[in-house]
Each structure stands twice: as structure tokens, then as C-alpha cells.
PDB file of N, CA and C in Angstrom:
ATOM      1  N   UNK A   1     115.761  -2.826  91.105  1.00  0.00           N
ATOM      2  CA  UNK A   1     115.452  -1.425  90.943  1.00  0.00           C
ATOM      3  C   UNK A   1     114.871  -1.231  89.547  1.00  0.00           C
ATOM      4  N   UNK A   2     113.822  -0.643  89.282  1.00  0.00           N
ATOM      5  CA  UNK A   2     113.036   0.094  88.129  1.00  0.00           C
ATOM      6  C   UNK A   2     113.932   0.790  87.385  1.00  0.00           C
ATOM      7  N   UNK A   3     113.981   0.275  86.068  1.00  0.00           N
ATOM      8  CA  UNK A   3     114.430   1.839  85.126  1.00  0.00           C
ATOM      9  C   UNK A   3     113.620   2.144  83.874  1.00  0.00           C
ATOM     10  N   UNK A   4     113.184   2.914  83.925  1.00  0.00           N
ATOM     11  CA  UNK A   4     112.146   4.234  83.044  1.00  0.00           C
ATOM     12  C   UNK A   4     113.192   3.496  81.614  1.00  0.00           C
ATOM     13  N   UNK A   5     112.743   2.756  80.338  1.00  0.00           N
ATOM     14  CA  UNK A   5     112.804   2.176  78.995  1.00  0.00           C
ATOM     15  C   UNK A   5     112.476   2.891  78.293  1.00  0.00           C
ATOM     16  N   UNK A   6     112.844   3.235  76.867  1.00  0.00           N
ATOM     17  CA  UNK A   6     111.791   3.175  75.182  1.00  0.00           C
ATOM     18  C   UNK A   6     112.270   2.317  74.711  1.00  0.00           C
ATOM     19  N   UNK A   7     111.455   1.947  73.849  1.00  0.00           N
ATOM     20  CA  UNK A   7     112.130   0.711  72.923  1.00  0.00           C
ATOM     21  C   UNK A   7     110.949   1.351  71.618  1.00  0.00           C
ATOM     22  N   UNK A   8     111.146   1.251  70.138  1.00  0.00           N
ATOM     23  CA  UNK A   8     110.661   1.562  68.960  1.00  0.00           C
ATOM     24  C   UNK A   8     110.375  -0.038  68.598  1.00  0.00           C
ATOM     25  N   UNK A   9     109.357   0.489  68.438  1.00  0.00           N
ATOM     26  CA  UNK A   9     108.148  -0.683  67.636  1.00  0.00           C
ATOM     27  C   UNK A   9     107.707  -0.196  66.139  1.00  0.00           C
ATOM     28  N   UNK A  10     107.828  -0.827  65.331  1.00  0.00           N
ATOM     29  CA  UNK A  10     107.330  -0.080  63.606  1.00  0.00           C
ATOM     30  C   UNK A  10     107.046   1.050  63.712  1.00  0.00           C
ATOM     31  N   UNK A  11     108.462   2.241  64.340  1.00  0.00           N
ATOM     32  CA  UNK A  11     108.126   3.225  64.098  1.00  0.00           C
ATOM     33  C   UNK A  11     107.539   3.824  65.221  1.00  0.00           C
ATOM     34  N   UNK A  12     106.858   3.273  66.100  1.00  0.00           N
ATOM     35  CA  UNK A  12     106.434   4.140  67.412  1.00  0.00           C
ATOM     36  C   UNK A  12     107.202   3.638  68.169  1.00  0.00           C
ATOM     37  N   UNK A  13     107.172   4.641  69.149  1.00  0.00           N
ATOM     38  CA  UNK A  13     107.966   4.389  70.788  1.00  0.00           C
ATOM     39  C   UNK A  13     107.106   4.275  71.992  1.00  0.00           C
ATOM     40  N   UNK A  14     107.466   3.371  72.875  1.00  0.00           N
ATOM     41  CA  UNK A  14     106.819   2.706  74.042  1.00  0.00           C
ATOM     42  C   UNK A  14     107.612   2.948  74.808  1.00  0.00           C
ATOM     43  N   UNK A  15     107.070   3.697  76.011  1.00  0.00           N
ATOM     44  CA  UNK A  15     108.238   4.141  77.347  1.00  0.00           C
ATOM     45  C   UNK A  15     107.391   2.786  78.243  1.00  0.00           C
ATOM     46  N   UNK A  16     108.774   1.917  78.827  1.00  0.00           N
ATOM     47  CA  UNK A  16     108.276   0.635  79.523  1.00  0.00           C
ATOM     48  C   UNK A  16     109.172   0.906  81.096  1.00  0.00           C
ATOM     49  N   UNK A  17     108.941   0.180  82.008  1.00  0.00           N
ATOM     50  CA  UNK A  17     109.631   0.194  82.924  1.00  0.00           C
ATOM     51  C   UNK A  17     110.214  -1.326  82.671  1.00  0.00           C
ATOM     52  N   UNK A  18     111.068  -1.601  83.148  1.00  0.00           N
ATOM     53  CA  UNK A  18     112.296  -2.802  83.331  1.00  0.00           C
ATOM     54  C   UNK A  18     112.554  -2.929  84.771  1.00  0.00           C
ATOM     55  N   UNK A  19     112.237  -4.246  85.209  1.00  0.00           N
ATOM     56  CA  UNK A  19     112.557  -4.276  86.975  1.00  0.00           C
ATOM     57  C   UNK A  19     113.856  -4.669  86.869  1.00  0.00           C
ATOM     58  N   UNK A  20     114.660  -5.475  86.000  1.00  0.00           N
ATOM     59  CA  UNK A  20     115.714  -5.798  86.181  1.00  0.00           C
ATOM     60  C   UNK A  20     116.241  -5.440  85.240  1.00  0.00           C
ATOM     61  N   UNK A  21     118.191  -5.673  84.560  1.00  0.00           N
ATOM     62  CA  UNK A  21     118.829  -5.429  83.482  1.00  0.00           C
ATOM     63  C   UNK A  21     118.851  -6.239  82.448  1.00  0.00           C
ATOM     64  N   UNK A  22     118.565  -7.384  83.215  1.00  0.00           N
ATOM     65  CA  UNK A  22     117.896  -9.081  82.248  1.00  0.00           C
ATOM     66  C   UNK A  22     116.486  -8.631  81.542  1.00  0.00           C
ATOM     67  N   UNK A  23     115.217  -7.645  82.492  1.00  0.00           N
ATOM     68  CA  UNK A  23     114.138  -7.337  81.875  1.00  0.00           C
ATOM     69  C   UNK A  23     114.420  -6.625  80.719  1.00  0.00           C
ATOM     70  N   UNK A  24     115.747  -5.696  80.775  1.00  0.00           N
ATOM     71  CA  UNK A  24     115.879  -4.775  79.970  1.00  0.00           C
ATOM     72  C   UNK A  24     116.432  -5.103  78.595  1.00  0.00           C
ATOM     73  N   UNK A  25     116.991  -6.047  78.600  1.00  0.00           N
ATOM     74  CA  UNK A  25     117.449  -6.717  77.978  1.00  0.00           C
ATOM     75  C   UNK A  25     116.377  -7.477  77.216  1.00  0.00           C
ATOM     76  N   UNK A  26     115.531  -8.365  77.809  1.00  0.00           N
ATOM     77  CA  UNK A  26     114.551  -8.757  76.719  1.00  0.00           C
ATOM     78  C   UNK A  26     113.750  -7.830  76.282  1.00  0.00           C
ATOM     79  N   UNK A  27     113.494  -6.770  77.037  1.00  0.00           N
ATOM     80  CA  UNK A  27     112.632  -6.100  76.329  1.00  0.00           C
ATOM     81  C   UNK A  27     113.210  -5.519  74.778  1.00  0.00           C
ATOM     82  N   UNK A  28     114.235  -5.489  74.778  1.00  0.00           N
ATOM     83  CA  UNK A  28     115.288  -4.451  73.435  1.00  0.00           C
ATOM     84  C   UNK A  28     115.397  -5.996  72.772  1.00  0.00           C
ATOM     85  N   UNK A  29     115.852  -7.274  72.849  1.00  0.00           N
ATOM     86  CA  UNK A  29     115.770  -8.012  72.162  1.00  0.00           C
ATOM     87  C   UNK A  29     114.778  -8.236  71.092  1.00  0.00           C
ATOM     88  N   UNK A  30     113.428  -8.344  72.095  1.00  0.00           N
ATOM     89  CA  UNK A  30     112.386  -8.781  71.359  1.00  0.00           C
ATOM     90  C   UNK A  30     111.813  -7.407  70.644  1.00  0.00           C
ATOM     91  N   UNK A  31     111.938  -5.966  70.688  1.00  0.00           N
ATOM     92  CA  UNK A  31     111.766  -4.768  69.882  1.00  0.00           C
ATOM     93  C   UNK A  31     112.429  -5.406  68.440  1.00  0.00           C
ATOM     94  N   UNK A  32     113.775  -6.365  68.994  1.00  0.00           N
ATOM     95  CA  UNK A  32     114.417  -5.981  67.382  1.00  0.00           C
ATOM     96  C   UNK A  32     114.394  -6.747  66.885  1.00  0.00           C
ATOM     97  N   UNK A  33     113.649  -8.259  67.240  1.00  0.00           N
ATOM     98  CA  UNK A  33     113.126  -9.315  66.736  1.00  0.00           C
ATOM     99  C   UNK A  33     111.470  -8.886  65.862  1.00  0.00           C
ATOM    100  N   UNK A  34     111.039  -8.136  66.685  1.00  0.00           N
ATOM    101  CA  UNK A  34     109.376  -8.280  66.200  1.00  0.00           C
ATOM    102  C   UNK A  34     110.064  -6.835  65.085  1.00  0.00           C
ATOM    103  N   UNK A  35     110.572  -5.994  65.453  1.00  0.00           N
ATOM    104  CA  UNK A  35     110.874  -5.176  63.586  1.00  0.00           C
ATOM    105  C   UNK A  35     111.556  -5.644  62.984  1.00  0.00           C
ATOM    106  N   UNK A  36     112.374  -6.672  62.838  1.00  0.00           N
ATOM    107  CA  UNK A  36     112.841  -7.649  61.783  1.00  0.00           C
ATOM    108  C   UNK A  36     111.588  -8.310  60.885  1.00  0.00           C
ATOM    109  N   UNK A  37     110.769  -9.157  61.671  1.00  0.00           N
ATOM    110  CA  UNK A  37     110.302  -9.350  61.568  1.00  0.00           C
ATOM    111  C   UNK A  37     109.027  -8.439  60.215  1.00  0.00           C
ATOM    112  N   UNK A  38     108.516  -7.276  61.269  1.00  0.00           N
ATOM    113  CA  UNK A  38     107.916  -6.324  60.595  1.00  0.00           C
ATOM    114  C   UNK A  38     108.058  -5.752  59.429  1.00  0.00           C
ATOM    115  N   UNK A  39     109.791  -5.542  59.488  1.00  0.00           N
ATOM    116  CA  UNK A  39     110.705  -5.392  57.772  1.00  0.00           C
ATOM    117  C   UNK A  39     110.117  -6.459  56.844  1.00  0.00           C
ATOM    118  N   UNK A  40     110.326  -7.703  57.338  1.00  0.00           N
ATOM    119  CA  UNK A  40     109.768  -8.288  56.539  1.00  0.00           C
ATOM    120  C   UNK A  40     108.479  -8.368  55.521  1.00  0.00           C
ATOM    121  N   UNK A  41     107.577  -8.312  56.448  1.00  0.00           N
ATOM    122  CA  UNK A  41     106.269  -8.554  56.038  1.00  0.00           C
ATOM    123  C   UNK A  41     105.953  -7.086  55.473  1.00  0.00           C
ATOM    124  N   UNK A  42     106.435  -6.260  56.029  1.00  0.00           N
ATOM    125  CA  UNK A  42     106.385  -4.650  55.076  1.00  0.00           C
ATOM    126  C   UNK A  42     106.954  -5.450  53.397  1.00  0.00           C
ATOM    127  N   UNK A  43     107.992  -5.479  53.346  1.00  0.00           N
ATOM    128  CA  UNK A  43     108.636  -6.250  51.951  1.00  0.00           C
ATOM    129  C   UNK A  43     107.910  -6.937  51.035  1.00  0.00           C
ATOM    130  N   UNK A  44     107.075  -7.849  52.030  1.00  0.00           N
ATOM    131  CA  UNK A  44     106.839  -8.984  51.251  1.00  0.00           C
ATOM    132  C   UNK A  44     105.097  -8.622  51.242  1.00  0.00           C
ATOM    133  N   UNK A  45     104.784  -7.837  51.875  1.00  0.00           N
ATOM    134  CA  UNK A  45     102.932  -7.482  51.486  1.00  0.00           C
ATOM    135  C   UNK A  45     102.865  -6.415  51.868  1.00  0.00           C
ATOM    136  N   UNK A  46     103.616  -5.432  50.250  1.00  0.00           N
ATOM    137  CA  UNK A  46     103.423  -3.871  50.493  1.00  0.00           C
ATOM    138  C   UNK A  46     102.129  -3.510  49.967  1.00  0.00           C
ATOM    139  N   UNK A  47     101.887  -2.313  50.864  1.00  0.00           N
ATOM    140  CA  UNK A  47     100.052  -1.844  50.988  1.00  0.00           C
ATOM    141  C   UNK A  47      99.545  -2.142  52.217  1.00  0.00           C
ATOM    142  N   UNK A  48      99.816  -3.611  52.975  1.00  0.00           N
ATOM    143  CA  UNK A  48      98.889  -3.710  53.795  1.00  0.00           C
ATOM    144  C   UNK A  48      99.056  -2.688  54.888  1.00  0.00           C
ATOM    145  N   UNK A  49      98.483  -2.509  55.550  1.00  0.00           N
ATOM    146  CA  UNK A  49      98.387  -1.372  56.969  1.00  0.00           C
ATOM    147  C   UNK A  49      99.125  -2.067  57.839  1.00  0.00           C
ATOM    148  N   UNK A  50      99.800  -1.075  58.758  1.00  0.00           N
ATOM    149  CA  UNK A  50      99.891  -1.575  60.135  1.00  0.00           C
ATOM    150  C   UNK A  50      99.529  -2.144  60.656  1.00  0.00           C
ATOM    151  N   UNK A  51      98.079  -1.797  61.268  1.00  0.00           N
ATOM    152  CA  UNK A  51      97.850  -3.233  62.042  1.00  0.00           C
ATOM    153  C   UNK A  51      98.183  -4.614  61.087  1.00  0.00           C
ATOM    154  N   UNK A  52      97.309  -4.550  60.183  1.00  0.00           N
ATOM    155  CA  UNK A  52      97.653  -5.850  59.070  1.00  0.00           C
ATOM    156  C   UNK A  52      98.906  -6.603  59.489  1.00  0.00           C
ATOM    157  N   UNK A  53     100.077  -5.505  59.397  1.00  0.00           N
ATOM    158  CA  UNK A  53     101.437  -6.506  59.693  1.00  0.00           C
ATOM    159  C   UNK A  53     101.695  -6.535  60.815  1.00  0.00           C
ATOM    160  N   UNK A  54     101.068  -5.795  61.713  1.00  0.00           N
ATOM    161  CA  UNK A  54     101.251  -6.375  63.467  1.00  0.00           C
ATOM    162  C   UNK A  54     100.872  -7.800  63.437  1.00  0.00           C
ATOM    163  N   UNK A  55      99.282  -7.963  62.616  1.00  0.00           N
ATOM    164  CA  UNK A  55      98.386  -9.175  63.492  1.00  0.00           C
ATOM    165  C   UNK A  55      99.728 -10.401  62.802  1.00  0.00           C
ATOM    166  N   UNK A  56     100.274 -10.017  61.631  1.00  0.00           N
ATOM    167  CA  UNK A  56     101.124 -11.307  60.692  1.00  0.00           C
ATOM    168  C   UNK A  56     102.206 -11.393  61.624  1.00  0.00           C
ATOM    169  N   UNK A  57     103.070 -10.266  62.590  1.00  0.00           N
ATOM    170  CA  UNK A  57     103.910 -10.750  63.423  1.00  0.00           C
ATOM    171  C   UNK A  57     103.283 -11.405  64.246  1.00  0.00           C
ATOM    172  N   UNK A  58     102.577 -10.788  65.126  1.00  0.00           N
ATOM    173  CA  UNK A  58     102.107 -11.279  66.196  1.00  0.00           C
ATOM    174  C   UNK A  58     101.593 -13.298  65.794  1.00  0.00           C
ATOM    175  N   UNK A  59     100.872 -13.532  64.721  1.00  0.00           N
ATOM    176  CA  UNK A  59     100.879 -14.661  64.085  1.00  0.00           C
ATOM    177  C   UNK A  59     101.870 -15.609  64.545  1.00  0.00           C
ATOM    178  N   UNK A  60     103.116 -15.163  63.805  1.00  0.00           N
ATOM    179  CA  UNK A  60     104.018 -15.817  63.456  1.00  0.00           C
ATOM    180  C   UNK A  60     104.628 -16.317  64.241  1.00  0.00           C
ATOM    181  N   UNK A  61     104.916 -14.831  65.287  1.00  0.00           N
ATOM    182  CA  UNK A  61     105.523 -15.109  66.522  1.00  0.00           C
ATOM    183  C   UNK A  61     104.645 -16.101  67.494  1.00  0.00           C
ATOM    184  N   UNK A  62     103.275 -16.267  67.897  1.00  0.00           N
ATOM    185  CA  UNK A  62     102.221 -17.137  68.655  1.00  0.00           C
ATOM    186  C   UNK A  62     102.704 -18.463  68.065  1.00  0.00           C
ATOM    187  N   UNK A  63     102.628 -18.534  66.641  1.00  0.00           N
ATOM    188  CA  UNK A  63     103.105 -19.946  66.029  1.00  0.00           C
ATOM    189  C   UNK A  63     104.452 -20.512  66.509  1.00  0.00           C
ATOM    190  N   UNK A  64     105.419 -19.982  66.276  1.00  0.00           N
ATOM    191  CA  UNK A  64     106.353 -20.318  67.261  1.00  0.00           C
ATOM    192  C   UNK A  64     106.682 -20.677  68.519  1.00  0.00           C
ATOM    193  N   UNK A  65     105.676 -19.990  69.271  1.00  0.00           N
ATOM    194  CA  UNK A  65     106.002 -20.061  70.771  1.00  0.00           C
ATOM    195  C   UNK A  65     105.094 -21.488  71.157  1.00  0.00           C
ATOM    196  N   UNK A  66     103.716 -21.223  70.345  1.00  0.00           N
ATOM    197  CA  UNK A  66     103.290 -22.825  70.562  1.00  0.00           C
ATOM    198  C   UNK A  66     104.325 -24.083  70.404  1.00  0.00           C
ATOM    199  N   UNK A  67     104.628 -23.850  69.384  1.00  0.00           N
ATOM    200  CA  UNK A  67     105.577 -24.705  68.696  1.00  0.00           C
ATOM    201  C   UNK A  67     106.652 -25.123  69.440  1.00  0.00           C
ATOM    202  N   UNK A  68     107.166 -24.024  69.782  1.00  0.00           N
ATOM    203  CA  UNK A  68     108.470 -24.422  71.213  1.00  0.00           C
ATOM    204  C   UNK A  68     107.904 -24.847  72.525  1.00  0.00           C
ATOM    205  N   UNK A  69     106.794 -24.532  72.827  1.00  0.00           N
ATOM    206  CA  UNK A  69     105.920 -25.731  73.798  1.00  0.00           C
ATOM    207  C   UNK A  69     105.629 -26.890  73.823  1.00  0.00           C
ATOM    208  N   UNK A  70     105.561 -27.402  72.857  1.00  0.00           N
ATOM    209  CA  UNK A  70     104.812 -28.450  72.254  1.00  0.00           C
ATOM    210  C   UNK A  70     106.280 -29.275  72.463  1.00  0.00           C
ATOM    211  N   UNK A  71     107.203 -28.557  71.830  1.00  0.00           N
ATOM    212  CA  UNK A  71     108.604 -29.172  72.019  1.00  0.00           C
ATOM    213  C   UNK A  71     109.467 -29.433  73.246  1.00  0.00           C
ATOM    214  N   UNK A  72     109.085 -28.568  74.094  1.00  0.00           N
ATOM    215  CA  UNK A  72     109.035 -28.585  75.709  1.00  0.00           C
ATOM    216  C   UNK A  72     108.381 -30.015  76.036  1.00  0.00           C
ATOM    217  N   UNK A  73     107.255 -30.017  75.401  1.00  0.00           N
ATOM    218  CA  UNK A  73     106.557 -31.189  76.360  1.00  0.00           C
ATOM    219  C   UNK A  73     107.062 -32.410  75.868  1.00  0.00           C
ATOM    220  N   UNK A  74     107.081 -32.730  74.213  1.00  0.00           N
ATOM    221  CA  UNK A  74     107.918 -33.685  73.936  1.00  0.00           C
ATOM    222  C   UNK A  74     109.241 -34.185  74.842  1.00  0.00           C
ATOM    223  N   UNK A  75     109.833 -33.227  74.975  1.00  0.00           N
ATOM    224  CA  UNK A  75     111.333 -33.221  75.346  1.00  0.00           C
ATOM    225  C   UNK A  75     111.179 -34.091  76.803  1.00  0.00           C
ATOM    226  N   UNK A  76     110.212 -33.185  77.360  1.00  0.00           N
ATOM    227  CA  UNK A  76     110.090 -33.818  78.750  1.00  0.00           C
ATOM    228  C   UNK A  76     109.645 -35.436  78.907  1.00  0.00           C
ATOM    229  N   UNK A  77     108.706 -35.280  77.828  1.00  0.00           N
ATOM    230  CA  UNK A  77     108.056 -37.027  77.984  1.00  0.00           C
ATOM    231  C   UNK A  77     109.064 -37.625  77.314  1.00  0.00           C
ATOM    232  N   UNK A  78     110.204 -37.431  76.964  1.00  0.00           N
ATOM    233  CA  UNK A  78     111.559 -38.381  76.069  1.00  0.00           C
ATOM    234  C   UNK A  78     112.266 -37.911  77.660  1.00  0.00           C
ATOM    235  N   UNK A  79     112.732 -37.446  77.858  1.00  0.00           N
ATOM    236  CA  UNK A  79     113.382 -37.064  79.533  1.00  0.00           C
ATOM    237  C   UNK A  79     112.656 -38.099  80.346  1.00  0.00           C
ATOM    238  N   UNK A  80     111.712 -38.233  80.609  1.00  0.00           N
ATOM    239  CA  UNK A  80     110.599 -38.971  81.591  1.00  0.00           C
ATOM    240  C   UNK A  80     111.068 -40.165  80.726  1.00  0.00           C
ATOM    241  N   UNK A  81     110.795 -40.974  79.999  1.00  0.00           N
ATOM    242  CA  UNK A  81     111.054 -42.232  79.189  1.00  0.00           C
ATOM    243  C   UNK A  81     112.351 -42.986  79.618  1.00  0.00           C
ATOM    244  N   UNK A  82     113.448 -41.569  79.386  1.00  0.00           N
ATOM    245  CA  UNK A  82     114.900 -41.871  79.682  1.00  0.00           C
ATOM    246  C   UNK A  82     115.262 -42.222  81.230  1.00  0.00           C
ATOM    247  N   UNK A  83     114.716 -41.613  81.370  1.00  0.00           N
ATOM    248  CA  UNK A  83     114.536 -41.506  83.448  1.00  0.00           C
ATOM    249  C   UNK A  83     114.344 -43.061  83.431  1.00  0.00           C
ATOM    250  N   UNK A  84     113.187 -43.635  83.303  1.00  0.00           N
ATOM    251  CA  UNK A  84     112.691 -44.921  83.651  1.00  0.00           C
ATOM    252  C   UNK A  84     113.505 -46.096  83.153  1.00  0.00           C
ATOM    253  N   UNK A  85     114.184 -45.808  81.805  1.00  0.00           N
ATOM    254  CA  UNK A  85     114.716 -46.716  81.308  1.00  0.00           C
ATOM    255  C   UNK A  85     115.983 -46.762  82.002  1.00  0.00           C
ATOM    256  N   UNK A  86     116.751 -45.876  82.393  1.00  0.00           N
ATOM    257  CA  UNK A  86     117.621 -46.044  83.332  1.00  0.00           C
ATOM    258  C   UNK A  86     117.180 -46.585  84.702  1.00  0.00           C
ATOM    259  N   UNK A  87     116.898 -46.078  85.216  1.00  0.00           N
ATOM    260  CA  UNK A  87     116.355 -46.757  86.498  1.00  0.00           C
ATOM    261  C   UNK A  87     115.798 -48.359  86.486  1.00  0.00           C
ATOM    262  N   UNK A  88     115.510 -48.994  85.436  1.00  0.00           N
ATOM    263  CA  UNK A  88     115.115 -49.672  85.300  1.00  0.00           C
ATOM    264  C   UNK A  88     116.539 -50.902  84.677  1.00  0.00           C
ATOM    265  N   UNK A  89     117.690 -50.587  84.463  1.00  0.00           N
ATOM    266  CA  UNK A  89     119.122 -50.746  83.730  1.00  0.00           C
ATOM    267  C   UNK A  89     119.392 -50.856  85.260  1.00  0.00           C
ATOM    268  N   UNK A  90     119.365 -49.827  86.025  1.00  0.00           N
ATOM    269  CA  UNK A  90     120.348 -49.965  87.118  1.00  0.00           C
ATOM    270  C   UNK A  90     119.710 -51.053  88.179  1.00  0.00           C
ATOM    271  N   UNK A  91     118.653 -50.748  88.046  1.00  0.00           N
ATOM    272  CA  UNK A  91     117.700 -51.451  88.984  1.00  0.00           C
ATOM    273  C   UNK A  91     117.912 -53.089  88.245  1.00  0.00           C
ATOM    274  N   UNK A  92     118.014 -53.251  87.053  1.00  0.00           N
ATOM    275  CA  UNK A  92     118.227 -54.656  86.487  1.00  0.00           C
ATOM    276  C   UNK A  92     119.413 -54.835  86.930  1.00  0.00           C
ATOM    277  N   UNK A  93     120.465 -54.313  86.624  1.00  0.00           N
ATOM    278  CA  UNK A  93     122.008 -54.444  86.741  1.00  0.00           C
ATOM    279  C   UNK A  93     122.713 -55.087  88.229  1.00  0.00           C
ATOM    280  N   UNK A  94     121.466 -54.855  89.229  1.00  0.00           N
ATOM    281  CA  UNK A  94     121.954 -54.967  90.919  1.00  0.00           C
ATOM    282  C   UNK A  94     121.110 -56.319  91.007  1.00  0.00           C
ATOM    283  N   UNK A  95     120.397 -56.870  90.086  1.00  0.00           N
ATOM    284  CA  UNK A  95     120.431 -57.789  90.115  1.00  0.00           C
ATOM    285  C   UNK A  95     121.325 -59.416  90.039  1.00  0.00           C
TER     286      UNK A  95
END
């Protein structure tokens, strides 16, 4: 079931819909991750404009998420590695 959201972004508000309570939930997470965030870079490069410190979250945050991909795929090709080397133990072992 749909429920009618706001969540505050640097100061503005965004009315969102949420299909689930899990949606609703990330959606308010990540509001209070990306204005943490925003605090920040307000702090640390006062003057620049808004957008300015959107594009530096938005940055930061893209950098990350690559980053935790990249680590995904690692993980998997060490998972895949481990896979074989076992199979390859057990498969020796019944020998």
C-alpha cells in the first residue's frame, strides 16, 4: 500500500510516495545521510551555493556507491575462487 511522504532536503521539502514501510524507511534514511552530509560541505566551503553543495554530495555519494560495487565484484570473484578451491579439496579428498 502507498503512503503520501515528506522528507527535507537542505532545507526544502519533497512530498514522495513510499510503496512499502522498508521504502519509507530508506527514503528518511538517506534524507539524513545526504544533510549530514550537506552540513558538512556547508562548514567546510562556506559561500558556495546550493547547487554547488548538492553536485559535492551527490559526488561523494556516486564515489562511494561505485566503490561499493567494485567491492561487490571483488568479493564475488574471491567467492567464485573459494567455490573452486573447495570443490576441487573435496573432489581431491574422494580420491
Amino acid at each position: 500500500m502507498d503512503q503520501k511522504i515528506s522528507i527535507k532536503i537542505a532545507g526544502r521539502t519533497f512530498n514522495l510516495t513510499a510503496s512499502t514501510p522498508e521504502m519509507e524507511q530508506l527514503y528518511r534514511e538517506a534524507a539524513d545521510a545526504i544533510n549530514r552530509r550537506f552540513a558538512g560541505y556547508t562548514r567546510s566551503h562556506p559561500g558556495k551555493t546550493l547547487p554547488d553543495l548538492m553536485s559535492l554530495v551527490a559526488l561523494n555519494e556516486t564515489v562511494l556507491r561505485i566503490g561499493f560495487q567494485k567491492d561487490i565484484e571483488r568479493f564475488k570473484e574471491a567467492e567464485q575462487q573459494l567455490q573452486a578451491d573447495l570443490d576441487r579439496y573435496l573432489k581431491d579428498s574422494q580420491n
